[in-house]
Protein backbone atom coordinates (compact mmCIF):
# COMPACT_ATOMS: atom_id res chain seq x y z
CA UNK A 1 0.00 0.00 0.00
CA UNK A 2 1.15 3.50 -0.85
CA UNK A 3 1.49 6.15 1.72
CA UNK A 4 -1.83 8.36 1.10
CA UNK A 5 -0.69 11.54 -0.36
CA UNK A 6 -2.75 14.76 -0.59
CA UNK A 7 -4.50 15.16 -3.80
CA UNK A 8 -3.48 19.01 -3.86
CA UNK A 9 0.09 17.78 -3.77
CA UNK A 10 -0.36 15.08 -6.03
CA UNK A 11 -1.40 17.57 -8.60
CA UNK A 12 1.21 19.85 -7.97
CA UNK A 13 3.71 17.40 -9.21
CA UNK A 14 1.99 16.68 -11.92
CA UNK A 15 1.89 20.01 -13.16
CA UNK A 16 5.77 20.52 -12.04
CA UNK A 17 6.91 17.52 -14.11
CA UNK A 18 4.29 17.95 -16.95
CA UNK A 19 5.69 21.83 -16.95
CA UNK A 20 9.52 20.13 -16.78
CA UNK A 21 8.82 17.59 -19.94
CA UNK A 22 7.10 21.05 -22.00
CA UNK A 23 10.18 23.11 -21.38
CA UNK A 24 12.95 20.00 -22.09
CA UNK A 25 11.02 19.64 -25.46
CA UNK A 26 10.67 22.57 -25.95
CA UNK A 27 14.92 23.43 -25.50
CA UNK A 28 15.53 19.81 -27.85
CA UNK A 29 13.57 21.87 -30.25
CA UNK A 30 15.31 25.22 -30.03
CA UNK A 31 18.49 23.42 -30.13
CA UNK A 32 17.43 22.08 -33.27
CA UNK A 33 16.49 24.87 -34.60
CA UNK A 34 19.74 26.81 -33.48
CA UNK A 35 21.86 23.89 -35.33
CA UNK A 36 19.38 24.21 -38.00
CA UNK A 37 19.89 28.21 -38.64
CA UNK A 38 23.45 27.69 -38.04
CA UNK A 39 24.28 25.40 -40.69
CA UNK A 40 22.25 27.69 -43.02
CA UNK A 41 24.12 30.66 -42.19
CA UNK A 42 27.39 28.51 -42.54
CA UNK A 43 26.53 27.42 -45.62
CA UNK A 44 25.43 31.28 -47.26
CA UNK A 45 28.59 32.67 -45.54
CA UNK A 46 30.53 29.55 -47.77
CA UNK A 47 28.91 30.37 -50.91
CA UNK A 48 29.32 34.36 -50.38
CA UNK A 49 33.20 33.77 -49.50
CA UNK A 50 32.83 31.36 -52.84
CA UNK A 51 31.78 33.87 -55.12
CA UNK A 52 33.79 36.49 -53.83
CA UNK A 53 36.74 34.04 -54.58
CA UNK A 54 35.32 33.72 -57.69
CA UNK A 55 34.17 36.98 -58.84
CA UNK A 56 38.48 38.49 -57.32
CA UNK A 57 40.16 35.32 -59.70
CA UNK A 58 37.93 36.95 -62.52
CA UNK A 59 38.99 40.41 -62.32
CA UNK A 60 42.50 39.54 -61.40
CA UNK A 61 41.97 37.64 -65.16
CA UNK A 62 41.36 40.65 -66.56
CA UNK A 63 43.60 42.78 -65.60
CA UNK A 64 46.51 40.49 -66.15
CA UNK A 65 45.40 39.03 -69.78
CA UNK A 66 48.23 39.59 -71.96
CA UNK A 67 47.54 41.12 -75.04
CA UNK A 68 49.18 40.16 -78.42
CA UNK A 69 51.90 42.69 -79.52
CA UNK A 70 52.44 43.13 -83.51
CA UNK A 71 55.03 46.18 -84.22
CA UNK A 72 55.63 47.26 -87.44
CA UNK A 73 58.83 48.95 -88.05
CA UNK A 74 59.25 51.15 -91.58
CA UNK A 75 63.16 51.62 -92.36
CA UNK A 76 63.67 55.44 -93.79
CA UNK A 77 59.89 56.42 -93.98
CA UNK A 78 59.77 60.26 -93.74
CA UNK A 79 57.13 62.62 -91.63
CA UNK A 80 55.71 63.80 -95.16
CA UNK A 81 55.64 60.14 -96.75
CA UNK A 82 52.23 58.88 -94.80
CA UNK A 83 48.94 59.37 -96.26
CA UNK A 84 47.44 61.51 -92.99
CA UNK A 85 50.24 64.31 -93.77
CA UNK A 86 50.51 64.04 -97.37
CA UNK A 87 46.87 63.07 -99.07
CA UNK A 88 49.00 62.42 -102.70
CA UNK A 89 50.28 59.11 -100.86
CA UNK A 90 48.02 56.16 -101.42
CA UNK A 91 48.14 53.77 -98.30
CA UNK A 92 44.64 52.20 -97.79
CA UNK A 93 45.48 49.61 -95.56
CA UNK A 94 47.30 51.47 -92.86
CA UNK A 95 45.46 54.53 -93.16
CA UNK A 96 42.73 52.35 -91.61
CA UNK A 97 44.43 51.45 -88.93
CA UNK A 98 45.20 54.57 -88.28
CA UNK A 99 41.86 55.64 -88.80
CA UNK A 100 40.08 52.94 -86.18
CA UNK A 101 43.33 53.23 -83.97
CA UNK A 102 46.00 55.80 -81.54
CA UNK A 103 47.65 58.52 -83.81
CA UNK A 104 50.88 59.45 -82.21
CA UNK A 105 51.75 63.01 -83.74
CA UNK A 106 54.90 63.55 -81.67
CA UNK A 107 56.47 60.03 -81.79
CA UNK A 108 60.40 60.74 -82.39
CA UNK A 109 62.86 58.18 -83.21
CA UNK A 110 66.46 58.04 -84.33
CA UNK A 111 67.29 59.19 -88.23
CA UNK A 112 69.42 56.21 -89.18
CA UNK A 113 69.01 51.88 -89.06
CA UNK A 114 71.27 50.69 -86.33
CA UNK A 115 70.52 53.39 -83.38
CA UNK A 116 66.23 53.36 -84.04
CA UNK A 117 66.28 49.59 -83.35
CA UNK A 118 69.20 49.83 -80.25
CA UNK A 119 66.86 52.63 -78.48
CA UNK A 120 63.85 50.56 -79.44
CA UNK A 121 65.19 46.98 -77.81
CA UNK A 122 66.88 47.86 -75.06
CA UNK A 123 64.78 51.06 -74.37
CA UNK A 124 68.18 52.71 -73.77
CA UNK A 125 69.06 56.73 -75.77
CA UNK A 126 71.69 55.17 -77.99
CA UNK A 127 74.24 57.57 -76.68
CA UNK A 128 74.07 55.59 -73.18
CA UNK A 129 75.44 52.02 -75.14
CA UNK A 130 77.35 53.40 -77.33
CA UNK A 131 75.15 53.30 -80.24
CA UNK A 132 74.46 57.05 -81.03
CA UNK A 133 76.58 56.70 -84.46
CA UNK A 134 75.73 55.47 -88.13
CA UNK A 135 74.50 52.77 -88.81
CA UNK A 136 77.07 49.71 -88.41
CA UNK A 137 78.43 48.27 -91.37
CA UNK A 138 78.77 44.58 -92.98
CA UNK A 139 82.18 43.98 -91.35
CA UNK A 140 82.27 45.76 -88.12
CA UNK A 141 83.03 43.29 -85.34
CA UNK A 142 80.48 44.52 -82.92
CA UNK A 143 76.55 44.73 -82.10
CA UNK A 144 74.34 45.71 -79.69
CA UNK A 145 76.13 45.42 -76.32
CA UNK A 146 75.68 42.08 -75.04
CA UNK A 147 75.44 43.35 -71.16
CA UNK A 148 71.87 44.55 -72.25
CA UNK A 149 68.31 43.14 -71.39
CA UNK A 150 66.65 43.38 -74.41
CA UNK A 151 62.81 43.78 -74.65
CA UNK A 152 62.41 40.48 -76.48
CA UNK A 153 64.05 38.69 -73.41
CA UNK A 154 61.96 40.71 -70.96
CA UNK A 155 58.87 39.57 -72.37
CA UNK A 156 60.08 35.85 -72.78
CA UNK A 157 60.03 36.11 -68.99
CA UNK A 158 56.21 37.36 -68.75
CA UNK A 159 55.78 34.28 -71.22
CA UNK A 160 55.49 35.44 -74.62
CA UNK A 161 56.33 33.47 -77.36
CA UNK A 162 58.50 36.55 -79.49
CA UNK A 163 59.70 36.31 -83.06
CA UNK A 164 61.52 38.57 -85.70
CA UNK A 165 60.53 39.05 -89.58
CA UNK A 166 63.20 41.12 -91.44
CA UNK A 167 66.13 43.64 -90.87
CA UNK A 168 68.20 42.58 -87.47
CA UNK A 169 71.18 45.34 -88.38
CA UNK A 170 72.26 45.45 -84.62
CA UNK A 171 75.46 42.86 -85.49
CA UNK A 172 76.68 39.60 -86.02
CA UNK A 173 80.23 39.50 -86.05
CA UNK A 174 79.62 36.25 -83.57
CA UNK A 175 76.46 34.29 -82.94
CA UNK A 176 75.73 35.98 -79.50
CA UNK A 177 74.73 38.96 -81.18
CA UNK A 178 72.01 37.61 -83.24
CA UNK A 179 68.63 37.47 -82.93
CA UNK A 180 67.97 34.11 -81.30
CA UNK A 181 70.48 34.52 -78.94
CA UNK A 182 68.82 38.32 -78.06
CA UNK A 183 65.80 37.04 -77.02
CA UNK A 184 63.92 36.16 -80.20
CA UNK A 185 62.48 32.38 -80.21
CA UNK A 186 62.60 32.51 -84.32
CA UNK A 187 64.08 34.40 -86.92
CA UNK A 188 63.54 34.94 -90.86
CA UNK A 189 65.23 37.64 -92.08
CA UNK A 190 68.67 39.31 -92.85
CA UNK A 191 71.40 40.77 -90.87
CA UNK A 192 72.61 43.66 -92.80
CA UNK A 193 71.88 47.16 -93.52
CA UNK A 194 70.34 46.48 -96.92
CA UNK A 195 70.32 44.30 -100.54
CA UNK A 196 68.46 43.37 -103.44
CA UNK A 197 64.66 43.16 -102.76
CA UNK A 198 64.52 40.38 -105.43
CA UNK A 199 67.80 38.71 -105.22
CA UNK A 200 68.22 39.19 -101.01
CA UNK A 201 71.83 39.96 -102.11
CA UNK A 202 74.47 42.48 -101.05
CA UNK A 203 77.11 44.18 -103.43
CA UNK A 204 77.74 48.02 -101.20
CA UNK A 205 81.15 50.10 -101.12
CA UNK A 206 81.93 50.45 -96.97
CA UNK A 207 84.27 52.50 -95.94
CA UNK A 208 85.80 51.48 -92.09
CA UNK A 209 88.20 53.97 -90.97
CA UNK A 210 90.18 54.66 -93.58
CA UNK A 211 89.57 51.55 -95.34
CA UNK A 212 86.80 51.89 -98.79
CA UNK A 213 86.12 48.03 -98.88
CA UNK A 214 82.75 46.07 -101.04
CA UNK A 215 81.00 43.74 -99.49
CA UNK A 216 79.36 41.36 -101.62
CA UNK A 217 77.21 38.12 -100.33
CA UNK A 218 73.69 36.66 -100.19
CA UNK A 219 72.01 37.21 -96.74
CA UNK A 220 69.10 35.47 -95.93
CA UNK A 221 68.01 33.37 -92.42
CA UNK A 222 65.66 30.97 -91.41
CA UNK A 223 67.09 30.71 -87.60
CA UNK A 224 70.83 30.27 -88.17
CA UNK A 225 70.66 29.04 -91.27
CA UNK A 226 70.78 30.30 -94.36
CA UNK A 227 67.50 29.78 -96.34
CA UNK A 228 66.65 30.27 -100.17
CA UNK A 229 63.09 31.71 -100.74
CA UNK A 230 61.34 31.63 -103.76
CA UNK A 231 63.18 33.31 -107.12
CA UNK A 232 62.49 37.04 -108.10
CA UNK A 233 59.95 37.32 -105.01
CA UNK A 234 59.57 40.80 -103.48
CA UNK A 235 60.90 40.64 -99.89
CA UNK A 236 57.69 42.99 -98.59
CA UNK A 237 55.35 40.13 -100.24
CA UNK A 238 57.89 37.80 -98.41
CA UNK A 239 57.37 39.20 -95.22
CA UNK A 240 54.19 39.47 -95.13
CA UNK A 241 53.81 36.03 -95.96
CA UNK A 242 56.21 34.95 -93.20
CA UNK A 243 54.49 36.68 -90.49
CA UNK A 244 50.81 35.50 -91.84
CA UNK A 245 52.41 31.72 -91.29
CA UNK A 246 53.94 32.95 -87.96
CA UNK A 247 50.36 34.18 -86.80
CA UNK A 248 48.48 31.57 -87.72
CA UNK A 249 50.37 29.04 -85.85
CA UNK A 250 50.40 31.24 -82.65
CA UNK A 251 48.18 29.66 -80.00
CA UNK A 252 45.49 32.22 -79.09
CA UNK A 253 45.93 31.27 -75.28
CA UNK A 254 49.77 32.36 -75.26
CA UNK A 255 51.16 35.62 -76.18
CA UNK A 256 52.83 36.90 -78.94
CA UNK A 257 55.14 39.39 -79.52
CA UNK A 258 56.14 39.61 -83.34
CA UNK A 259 58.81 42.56 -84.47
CA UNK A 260 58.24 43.02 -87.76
CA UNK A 261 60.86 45.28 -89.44
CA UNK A 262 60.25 45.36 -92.68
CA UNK A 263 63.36 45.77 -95.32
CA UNK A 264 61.34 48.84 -96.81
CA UNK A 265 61.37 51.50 -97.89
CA UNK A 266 65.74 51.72 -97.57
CA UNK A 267 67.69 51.65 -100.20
CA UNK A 268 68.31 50.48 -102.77
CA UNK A 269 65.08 52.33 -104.33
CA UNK A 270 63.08 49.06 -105.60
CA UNK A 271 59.19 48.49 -105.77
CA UNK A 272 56.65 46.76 -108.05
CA UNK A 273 55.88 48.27 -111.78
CA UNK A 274 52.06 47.83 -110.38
CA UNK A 275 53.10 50.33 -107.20
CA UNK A 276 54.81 52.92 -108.71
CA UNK A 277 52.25 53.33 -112.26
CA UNK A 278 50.10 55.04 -109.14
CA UNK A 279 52.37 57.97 -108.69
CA UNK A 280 52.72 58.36 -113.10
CA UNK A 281 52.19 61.98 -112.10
CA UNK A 282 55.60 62.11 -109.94
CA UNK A 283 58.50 63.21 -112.52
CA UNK A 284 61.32 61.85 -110.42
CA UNK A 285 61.99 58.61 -110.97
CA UNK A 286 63.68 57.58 -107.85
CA UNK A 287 60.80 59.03 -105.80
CA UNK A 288 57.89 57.72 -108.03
CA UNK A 289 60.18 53.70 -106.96
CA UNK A 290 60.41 54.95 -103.19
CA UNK A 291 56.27 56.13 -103.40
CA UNK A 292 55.67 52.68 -105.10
C-alpha cells in the first residue's frame, strides 16, 4: 500500500513535471532549430566567401590578360611620306588602322638603321650604349652590347612566345649577337643594312676607318641558317607572308610578340611596276620607286 498523499500535492507534481517535460522539449527543439539556422548561415557565408573568390580570380583575369603585340617597323619612312600628312600618298590599308586606332603626332625616333632599333630593344638613348653613331656596317666586329636586357628577353620572362621578320642590323660578327640569342624564339630575315629586294643579295662600297672596302654576299636566315626563298619574289610580299604563317600558328591562349621590321622602304630604291604606275604623275623617278 502507498502512503496516502494529498491530492493538492499530487497535482502539484503533476503540473511541475508535466511543466519540466514542455520546457525540455521545448529546449531539444530550439536546439534544433539553433543547429538548424546555423548550418544555413554557414553554408550562405561559404557560398558568399565562394563567389567572392570567384568573382576576385575573374577580375584579377582581366587585368593580367596579356595582349598580343604586332610592331611594325618602316626603315627610312619620312614625316611627309604617310597618307594623314601628305593626301597624294596612297596607303589604304594602314590609313585604316590609323583611322580605327592611336595617332601618335609627336612620336620621335632616331634618323638612321642601327641606333632606331638599339633605343627601341633595349629602351636605352643610344648615346648611353654606345650606339648614337651610323648605322654599323657589314664587317664591323660589334653589335648591340651584349650586357643589355633586351625587350624580347623581358617579355620571354612574362611568357610570350616573341619572333623577328626582317632587318636585325644590330650585329653579327659572332652568334651571341644575333637574334635568337637576343631574345627572339625565331628568326627569318637578314642581318645587314640592306640588298636586293629580289635577289636578297648584297654588293655596297663600306668605308671602315680609312679603309673603302665592297662587301658582296647573299644574306638570308631561317634561324641560323641560311635559307633560299622563292626566285624574283619581293621581300615585302615575303614578309608578309612569313608573319601570316607565324600568326596563324600562334596559340590564341599564349602571347605573342612579333617585331616586324620590314626591309622597306631603304635603299636600294626598288618596288613593283604595279606600285609605282600610281604615282605616273611624280617626274622623279627615284621618288615615283620609293612612293611605289
Amino acid at each position: 500500500m502507498f502512503p496516502s498523499v494529498p491530492c493538492s500535492l499530487l497535482v502539484m507534481v503533476i503540473v511541475v513535471v508535466m511543466l519540466n517535460l514542455l520546457f525540455l522539449g521545448a529546449g531539444v527543439d530550439g536546439r534544433r532549430l539553433q543547429r538548424r539556422r546555423f548550418k544555413f548561415h554557414k553554408q550562405k557565408l561559404f557560398r558568399d566567401l565562394l563567389k567572392e573568390r570567384q568573382d576576385n580570380h575573374r577580375r584579377r583575369k582581366k587585368l593580367t590578360r596579356r595582349p598580343h603585340i604586332i610592331f611594325i617597323l618602316v626603315d627610312d619612312l619620312g614625316f611627309n611620306d604617310v597618307s594623314w600628312h601628305n593626301p597624294s600618298v596612297y596607303m589604304p590599308h594602314i590609313s585604316a588602322l590609323v583611322r580605327s586606332g592611336t595617332r601618335l603626332e609627336n612620336y620621335y625616333t632616331l634618323p638612321v638603321c642601327t641606333p632606331a632599333r638599339a633605343a627601341l630593344l633595349s629602351a636605352r638613348q643610344p648615346y648611353t650604349i654606345a650606339r648614337q653613331g651610323g648605322a654599323l656596317e657589314g664587317l664591323q666586329p660589334t653589335g648591340l652590347a651584349l650586357n643589355l636586357t633586351l625587350l624580347p628577353q623581358t617579355l620571354q620572362t612574362a611568357g610570350y612566345t616573341t619572333h623577328i621578320i626582317g632587318k636585325w642590323h644590330l650585329g653579327f660578327c659572332k652568334w651571341a649577337y644575333t637574334p635568337t640569342r637576343r631574345g627572339f624564339d625565331t628568326f627569318y630575315g637578314f642581318y645587314n643594312a640592306g640588298q636586293n629586294y629580289y635577289t636578297k643579295t648584297t654588293n655596297n662600297l663600306v668605308q671602315l676607318g680609312n679603309v673603302t672596302q665592297r662587301i658582296r654576299g647573299y644574306d638570308r636566315r631561317r634561324q641560323n641558317l641560311l635559307h633560299f626563298p622563292k626566285r624574283n619574289t619581293y621581300s615585302t610580299f615575303e614578309f608578309a607572308k612569313e608573319a601570316i604563317k607565324v600568326i596563324k600558328r600562334q596559340d590564341p591562349r599564349v602571347p605573342m610578340f612579333l617585331y616586324l621590321p620590314f626591309q622597306a622602304v631603304h635603299g636600294p630604291t626598288q618596288a613593283p611596276a604595279r606600285f609605282t604606275s600610281l604615282y605616273y604623275s611624280v617626274k622623279n623617278k627615284r621618288r615615283r620607286k620609293y612612293l611605289g
